[in-house]
Protein backbone atom coordinates (compact mmCIF):
# COMPACT_ATOMS: atom_id res chain seq x y z
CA UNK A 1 0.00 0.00 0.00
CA UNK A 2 1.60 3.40 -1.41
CA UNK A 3 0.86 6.71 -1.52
CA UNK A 4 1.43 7.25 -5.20
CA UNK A 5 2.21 10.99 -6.47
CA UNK A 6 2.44 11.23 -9.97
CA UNK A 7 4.34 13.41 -11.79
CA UNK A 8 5.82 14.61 -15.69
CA UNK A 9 9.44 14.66 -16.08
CA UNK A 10 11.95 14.17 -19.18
CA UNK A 11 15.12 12.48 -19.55
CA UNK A 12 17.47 15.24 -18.56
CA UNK A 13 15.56 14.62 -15.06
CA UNK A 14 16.82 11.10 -15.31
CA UNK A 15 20.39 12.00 -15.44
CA UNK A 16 20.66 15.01 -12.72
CA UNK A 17 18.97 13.27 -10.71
CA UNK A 18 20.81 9.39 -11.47
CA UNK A 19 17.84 7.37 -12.04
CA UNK A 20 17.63 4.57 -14.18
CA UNK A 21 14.81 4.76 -15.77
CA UNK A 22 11.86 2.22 -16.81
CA UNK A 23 12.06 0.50 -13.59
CA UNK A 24 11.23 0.48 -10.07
CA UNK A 25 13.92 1.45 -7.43
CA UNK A 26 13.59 1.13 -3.80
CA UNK A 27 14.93 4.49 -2.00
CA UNK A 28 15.25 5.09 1.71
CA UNK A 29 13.07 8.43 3.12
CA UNK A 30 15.80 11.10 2.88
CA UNK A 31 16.32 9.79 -1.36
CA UNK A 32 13.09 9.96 -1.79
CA UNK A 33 12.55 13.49 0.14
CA UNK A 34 15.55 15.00 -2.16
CA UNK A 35 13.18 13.86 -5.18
CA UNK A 36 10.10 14.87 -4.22
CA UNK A 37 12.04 18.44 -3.83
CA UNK A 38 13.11 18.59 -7.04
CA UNK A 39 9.80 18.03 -9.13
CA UNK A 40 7.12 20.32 -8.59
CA UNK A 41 4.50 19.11 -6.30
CA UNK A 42 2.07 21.20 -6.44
CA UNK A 43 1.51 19.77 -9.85
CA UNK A 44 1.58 16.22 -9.26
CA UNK A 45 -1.40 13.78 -8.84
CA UNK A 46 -1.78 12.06 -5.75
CA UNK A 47 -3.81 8.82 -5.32
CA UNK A 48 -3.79 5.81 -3.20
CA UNK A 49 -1.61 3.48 -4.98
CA UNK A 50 0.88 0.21 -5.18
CA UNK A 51 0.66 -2.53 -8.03
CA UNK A 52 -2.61 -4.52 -6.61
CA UNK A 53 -4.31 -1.46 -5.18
CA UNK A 54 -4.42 -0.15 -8.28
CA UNK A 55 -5.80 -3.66 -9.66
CA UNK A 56 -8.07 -4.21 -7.47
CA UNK A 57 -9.19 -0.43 -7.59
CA UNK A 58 -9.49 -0.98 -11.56
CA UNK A 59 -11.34 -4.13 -11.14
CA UNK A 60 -13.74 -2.83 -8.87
CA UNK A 61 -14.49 0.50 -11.17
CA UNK A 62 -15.63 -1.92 -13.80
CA UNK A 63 -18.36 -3.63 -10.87
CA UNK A 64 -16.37 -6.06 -9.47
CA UNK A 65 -16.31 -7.04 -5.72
CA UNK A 66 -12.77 -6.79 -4.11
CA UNK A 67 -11.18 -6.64 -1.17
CA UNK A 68 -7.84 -5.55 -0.74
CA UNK A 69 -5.11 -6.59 2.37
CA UNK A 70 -2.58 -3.85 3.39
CA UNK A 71 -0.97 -1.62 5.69
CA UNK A 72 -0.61 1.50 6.20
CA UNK A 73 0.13 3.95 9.28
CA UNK A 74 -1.56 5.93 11.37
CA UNK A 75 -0.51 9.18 9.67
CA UNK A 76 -2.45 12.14 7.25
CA UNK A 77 -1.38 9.55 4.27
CA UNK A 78 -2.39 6.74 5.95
CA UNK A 79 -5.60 8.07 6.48
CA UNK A 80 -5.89 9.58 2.91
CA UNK A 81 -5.35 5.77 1.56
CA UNK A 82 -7.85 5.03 3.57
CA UNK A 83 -10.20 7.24 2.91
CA UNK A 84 -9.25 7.10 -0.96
CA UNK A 85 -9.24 2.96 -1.36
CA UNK A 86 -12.88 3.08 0.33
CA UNK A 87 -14.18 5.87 -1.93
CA UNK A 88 -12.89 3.95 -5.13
CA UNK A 89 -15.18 1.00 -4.24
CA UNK A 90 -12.44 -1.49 -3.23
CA UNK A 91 -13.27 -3.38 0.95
CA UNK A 92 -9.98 -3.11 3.15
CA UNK A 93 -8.64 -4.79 5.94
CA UNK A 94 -8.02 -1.55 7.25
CA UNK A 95 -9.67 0.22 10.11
CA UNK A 96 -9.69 3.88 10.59
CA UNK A 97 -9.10 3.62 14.38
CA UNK A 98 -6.45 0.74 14.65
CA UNK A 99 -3.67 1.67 11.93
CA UNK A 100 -0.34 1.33 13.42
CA UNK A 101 2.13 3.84 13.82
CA UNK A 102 4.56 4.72 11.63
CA UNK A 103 5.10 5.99 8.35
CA UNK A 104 2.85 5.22 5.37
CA UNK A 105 4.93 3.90 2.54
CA UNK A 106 4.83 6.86 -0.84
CA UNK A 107 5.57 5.80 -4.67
CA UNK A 108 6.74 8.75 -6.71
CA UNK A 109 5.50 7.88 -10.17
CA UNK A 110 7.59 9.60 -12.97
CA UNK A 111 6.34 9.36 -16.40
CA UNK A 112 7.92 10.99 -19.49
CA UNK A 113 6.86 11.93 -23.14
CA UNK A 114 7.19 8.42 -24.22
CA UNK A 115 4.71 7.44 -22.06
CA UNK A 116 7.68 5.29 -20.21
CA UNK A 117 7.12 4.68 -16.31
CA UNK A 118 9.95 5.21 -13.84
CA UNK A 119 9.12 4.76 -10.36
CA UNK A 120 11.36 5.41 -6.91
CA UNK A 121 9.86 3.89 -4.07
CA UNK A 122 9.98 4.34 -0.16
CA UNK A 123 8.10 1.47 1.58
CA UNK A 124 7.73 2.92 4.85
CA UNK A 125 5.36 0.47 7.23
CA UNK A 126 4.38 -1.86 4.41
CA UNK A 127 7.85 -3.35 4.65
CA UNK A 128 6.46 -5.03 7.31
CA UNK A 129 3.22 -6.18 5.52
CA UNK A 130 3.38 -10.42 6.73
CA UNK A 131 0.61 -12.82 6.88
CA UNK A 132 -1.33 -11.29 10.18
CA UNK A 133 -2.67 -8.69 7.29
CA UNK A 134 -4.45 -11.96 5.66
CA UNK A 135 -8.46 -11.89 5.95
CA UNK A 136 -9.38 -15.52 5.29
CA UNK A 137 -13.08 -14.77 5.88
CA UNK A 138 -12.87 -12.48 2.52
CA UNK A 139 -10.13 -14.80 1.03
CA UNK A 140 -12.45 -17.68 1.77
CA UNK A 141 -15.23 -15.42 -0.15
CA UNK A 142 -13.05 -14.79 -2.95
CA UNK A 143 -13.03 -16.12 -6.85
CA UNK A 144 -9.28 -15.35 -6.68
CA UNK A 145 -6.44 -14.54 -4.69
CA UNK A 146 -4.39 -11.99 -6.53
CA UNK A 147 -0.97 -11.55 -5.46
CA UNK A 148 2.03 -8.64 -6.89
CA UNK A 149 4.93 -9.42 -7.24
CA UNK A 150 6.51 -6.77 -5.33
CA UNK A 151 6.42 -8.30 -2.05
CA UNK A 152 9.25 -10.54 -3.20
CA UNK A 153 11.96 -7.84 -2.15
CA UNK A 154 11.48 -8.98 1.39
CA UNK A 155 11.98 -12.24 3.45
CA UNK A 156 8.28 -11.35 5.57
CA UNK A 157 6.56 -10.68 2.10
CA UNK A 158 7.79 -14.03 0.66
CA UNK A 159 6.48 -15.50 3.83
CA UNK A 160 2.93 -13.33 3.26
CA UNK A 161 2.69 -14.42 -0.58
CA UNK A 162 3.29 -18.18 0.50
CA UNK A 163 0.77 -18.11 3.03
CA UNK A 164 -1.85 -16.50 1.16
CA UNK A 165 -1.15 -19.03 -1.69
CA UNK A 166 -1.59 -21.85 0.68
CA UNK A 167 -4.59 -21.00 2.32
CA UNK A 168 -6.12 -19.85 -0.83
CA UNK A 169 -5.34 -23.67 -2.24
CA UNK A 170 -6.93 -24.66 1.12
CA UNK A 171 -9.55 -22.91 0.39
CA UNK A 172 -10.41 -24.12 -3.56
CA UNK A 173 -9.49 -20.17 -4.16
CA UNK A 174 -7.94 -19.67 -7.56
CA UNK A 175 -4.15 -17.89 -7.79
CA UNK A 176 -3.32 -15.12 -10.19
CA UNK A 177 0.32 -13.55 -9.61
CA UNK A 178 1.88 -10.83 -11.24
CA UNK A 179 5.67 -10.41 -11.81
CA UNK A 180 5.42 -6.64 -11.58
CA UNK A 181 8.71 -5.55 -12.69
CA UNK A 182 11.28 -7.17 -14.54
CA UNK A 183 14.16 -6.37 -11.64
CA UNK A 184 11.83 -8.40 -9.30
CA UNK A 185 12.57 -11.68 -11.53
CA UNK A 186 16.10 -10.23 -12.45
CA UNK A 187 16.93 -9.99 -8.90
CA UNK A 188 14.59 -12.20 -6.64
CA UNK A 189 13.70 -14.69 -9.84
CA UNK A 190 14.88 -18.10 -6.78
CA UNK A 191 12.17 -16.51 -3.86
CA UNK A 192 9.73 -15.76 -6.69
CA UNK A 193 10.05 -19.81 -8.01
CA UNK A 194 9.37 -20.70 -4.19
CA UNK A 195 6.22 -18.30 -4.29
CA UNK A 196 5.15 -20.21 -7.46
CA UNK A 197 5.93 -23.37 -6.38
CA UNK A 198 3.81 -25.98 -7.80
CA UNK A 199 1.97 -23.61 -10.57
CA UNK A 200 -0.91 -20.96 -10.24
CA UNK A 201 -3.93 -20.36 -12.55
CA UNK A 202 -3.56 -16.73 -13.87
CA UNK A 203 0.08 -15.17 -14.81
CA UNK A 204 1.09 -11.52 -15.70
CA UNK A 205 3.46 -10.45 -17.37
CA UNK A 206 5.63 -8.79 -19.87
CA UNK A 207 8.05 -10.94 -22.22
CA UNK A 208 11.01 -9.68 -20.58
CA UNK A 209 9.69 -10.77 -17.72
């Protein structure tokens, strides 16, 4: 669960700045505080966000049920994903009066003429996204599990995507996974086979994926 805040830049941007772009890079606060400087804010497009918010979010626009597991902090963003995910039509495990503290993880979402997307990511509190964020009463209710592939980047989301998997199998729940970036195969390609394990029903992705 991110905070995304979208912005325009070009490919000079890129190079001041040293970003590779076309891919997803994970940056600690103060990186990502130094970027949001340089762009101009006021101007950018904030939303909640992360890859299966925004799927789920999509689905649900075009009348489907979904529920979406997450965390976020008890902060003004935290609150503003909240508030957001619930008034795009998508159910939460989230409640208004129980979010942790800490800091709710932002995306800053960098697009440029050639419609390319280059995104710099601090994860804040949903580093520690794990399996206690798991509703099996609404997995249990589910058509499909639906799981992104960006959790792979840490041992406790490995552990999440697993669990979910499993209990969804458990549960005669379809799987759908999606590889999400190709520096998530490129760099966790062994923890994403274990995630995978056996097979799953639905797969995204790109062919360089």
């Amino acid at each position: 669960a991110l905070v995304d805040i979208v912005t325009e830049v070009d490919d000079a941007f890129f190079a001041a700045q040293k970003i590779e772009k076309g891919v997803m890079t994970l940056v600690d606060e103060a990186r990502q505080g130094a970027l949001v400087a340089a762009i101009d804010l006021d101007a950018a497009d904030k939303q909640c966000g992360g890859s299966a918010a925004n799927t789920v979010i999509g689905a649900a626009q075009m009348g489907a049920r979904t529920f979406y597991s997450c965390k976020v902090a008890d902060d003004a963003l935290g609150q503003f994903y909240l508030s957001d995910l619930k008034g795009n039509g998508a159910d939460t495990n989230l409640d208004a009066d129980a979010l942790p503290a800490g800091i709710t993880g932002k995306c800053l979402v960098m697009t440029t003429p050639d419609a390319e997307r280059t995104m710099n990511t601090f994860l804040g509190i949903t580093a520690t996204f794990t399996a206690e964020q798991i509703d099996e009463a609404a997995l249990a209710d589910s058509d499909y599990l639906y799981i992104e592939g960006y959790l792979v980047t840490s041992p406790n989301g490995v552990d999440a995507m697993k669990a979910a998997k499993s209990k969804a199998e458990a549960l005669g729940v379809r799987t759908a996974l999606t590889f999400s970036d190709p520096a998530m195969v490129k760099y966790f390609g062994e923890a994403m086979k274990e995630v995978i394990g056996s097979g799953i029903d639905l797969l995204f992705c790109n062919e360089e994926e």
